[in-house]
Protein backbone atom coordinates (compact mmCIF):
# COMPACT_ATOMS: atom_id res chain seq x y z
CA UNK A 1 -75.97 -7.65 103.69
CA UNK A 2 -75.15 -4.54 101.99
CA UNK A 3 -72.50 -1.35 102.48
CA UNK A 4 -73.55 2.36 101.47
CA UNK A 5 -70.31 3.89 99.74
CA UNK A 6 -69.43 6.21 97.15
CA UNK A 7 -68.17 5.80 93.43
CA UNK A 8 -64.32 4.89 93.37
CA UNK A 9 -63.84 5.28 89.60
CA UNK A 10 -64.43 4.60 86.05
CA UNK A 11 -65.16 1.15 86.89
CA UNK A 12 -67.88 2.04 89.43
CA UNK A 13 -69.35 4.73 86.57
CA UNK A 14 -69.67 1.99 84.08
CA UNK A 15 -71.46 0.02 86.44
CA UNK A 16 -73.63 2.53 87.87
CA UNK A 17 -74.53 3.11 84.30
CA UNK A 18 -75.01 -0.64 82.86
CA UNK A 19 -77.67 -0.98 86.37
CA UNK A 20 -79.78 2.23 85.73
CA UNK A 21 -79.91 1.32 82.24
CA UNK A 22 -80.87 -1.89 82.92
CA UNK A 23 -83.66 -0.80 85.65
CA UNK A 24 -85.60 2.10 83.62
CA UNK A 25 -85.34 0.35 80.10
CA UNK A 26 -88.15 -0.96 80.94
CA UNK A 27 -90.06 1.82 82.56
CA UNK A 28 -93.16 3.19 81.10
CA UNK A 29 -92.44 6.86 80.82
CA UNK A 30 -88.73 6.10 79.81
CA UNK A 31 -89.93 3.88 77.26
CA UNK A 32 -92.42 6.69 76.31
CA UNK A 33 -89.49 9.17 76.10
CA UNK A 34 -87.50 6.41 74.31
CA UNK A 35 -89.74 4.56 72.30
CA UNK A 36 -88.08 1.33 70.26
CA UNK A 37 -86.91 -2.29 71.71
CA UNK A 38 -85.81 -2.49 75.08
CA UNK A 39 -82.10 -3.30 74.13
CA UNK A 40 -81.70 -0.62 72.34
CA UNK A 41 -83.31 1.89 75.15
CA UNK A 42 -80.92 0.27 77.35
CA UNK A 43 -78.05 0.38 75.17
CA UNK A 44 -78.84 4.37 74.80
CA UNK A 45 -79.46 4.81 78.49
CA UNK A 46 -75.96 3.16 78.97
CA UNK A 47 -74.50 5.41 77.22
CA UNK A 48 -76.66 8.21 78.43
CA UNK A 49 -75.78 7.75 82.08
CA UNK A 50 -71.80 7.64 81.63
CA UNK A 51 -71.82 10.54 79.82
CA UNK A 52 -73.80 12.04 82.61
CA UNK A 53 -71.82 10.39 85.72
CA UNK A 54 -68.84 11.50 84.46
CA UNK A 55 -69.61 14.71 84.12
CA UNK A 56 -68.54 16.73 87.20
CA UNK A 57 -71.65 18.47 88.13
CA UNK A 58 -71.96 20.45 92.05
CA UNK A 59 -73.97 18.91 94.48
CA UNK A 60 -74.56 15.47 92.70
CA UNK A 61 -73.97 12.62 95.85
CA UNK A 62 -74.13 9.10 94.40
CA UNK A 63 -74.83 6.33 96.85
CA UNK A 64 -73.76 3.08 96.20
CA UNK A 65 -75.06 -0.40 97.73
CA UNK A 66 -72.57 -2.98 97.73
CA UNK A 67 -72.77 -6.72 98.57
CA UNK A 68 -70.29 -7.16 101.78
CA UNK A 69 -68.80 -10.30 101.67
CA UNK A 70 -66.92 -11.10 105.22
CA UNK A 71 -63.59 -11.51 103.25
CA UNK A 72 -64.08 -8.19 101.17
CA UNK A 73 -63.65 -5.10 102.13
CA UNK A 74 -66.83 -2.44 101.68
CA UNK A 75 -65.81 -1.06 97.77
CA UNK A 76 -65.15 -4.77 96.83
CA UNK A 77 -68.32 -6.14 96.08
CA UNK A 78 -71.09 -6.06 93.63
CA UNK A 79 -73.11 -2.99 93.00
CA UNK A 80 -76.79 -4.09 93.92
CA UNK A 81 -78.14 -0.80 94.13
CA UNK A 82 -77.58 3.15 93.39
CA UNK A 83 -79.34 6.20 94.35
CA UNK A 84 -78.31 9.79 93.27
CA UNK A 85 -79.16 13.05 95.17
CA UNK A 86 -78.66 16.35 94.60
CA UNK A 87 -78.23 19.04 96.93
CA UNK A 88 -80.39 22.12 97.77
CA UNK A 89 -80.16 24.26 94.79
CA UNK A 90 -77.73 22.54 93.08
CA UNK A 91 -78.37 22.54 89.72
CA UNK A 92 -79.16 25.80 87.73
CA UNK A 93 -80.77 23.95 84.66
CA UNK A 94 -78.45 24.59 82.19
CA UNK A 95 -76.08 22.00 80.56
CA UNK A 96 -72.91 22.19 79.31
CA UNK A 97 -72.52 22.02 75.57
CA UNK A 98 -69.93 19.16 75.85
CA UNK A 99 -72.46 17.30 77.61
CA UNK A 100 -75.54 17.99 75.87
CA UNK A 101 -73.68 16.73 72.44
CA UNK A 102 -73.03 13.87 74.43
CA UNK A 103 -76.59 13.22 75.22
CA UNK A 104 -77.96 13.86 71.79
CA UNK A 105 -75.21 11.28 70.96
CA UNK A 106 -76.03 8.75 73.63
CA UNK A 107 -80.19 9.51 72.99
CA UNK A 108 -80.46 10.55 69.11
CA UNK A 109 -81.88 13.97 69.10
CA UNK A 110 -85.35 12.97 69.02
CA UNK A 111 -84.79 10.96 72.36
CA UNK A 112 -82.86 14.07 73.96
CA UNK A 113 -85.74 16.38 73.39
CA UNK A 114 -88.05 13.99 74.90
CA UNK A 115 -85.95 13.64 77.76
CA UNK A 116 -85.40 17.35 77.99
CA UNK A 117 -89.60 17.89 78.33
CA UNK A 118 -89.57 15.17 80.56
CA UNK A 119 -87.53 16.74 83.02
CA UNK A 120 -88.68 20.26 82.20
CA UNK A 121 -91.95 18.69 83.83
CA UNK A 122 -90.30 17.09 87.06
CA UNK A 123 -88.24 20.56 87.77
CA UNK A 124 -92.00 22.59 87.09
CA UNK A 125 -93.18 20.06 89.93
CA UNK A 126 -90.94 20.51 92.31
CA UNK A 127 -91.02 22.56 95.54
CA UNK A 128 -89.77 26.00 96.09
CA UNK A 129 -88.91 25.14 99.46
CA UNK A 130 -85.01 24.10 99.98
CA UNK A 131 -85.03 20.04 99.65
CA UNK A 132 -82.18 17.56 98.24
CA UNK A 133 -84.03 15.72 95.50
CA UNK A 134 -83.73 12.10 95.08
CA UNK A 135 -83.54 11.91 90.93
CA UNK A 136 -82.61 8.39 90.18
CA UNK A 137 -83.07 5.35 92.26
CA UNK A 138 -82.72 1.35 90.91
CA UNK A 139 -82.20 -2.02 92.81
CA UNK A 140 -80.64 -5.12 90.62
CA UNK A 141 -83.23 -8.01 89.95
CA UNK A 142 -80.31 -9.87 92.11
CA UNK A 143 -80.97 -8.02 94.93
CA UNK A 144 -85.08 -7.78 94.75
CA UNK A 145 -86.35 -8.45 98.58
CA UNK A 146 -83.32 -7.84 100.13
CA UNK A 147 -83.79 -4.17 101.69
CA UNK A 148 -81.58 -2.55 99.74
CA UNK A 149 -83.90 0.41 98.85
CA UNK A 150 -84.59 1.01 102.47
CA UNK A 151 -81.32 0.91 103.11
CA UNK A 152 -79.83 2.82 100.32
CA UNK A 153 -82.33 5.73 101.10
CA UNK A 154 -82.47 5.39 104.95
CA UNK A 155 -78.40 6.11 104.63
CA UNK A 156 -79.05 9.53 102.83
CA UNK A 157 -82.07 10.02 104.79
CA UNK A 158 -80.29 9.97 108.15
CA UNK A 159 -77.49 12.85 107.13
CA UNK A 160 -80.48 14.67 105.58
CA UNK A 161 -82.17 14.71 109.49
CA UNK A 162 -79.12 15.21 111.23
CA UNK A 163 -78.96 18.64 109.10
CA UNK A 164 -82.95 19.40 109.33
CA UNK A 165 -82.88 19.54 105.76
CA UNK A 166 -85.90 18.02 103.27
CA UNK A 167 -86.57 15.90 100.38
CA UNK A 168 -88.51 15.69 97.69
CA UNK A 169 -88.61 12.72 94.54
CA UNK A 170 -90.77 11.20 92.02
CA UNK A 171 -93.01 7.83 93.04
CA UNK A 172 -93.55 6.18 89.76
CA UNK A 173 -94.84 2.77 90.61
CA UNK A 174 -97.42 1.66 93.82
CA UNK A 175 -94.90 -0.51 95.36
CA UNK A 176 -92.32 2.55 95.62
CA UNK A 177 -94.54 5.21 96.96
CA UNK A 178 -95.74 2.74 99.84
CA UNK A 179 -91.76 2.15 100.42
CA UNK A 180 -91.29 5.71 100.45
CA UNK A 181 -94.81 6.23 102.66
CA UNK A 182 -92.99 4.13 105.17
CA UNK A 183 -89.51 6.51 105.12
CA UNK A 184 -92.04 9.69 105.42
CA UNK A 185 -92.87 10.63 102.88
CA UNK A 186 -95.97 12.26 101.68
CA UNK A 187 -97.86 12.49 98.69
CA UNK A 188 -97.88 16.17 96.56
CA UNK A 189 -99.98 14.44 93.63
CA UNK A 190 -99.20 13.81 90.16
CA UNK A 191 -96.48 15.24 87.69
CA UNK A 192 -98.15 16.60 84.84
CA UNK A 193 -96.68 17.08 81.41
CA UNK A 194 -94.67 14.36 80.93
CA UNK A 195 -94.62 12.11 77.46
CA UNK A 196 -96.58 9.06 76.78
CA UNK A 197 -100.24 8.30 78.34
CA UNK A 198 -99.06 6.15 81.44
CA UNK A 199 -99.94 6.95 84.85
CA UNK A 200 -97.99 9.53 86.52
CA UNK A 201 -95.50 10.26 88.82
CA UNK A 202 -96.23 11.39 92.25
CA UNK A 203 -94.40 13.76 93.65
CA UNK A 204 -93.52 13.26 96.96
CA UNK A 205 -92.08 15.42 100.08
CA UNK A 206 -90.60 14.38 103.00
CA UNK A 207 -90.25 17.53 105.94
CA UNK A 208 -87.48 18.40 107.27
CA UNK A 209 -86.98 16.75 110.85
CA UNK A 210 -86.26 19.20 113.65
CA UNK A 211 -82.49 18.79 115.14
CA UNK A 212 -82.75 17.65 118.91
């Protein structure tokens, strides 16, 4: 059983970062827009993601899943899962220099201009319509077949219906569009421009849901 909470410090970040890492090191378009062995993709998408989560940027809502333990309270236990949203309008595409020397840094600048025409193509792809947008998702391989996708996004999800409001993300494997099918969710097609030769991302849109 799992609990849906927020970040509670640096400890949390460097978590948060050492599980993305660990999940998209081994993704085909990240290791498109990072090519080189996987340990060294993850150990620059560690650093990556800490310089980015600690970054205070408006609008950003990280969700945490948790292992619950009955003798621990909800922030004690392991991070199995993280998924980070950002609200409607958010983000106004430009970076602060302090962080974008930290991302050359944490990338090699090679690695940040991939990354940089990488999302360049997800932000051309998305909708004009208002929507929170569901950037980064991962599970840990400790927690495969438990539910804690479902119910990492189903916790966001439910907020995002009580406020009529819609969302919009990236599908990049089978298995996670027919999870996201099931939350409702519906195809937009591919994302086009992206590095490497592997098969795309579909974008995906979820309406809002009318307030009773």
């Amino acid at each position: 059983m799992v609990s849906i909470s927020a970040p509670t410090g640096p400890d949390d970040v460097a978590a948060v970062a050492a599980l993305l890492a660990e999940g998209f090191a081994v993704d085909p378009l990240i290791t498109a827009v990072l090519p080189g062995t996987t340990q060294e993709r993850q150990r620059r998408l560690r650093a990556f993601y800490r310089a980015w989560l600690s970054h205070r940027e408006p609008g950003r809502v990280v969700d945490l899943a948790r292992r619950s333990p009955q003798d621990e309270g909800p922030n004690d236990g392991e991070i199995v899962g993280v998924a980070i949203w950002h609200a409607p309008g958010a983000h106004d595409g430009r970076t602060p220099l302090g962080l974008a020397l930290r991302v050359i840094r944490a990338l090699g600048w090679r690695g940040a201009r991939s990354w940089s025409r990488m999302e360049a193509a997800f932000g051309v792809a998305q909708p004009g319509d208002p929507h929170w947008y569901l950037s980064d998702v991962v599970v840990s391989d400790r927690a495969r077949g438990e539910g804690v996708g479902s119910a990492l996004l189903g916790h966001r999800l439910a907020r995002l219906d009580a406020d009529g409001a819609a969302a919009y993300l990236e599908a990049t494997t089978p298995g996670s569009r027919r999870m996201y099918e099931r939350l409702g969710f519906e195809s937009r097609g591919p994302v086009v421009g992206l590095p490497g030769d592997q098969i795309p991302p579909e974008g995906m849109w979820r309406a809002p849901v009318t307030p009773r």
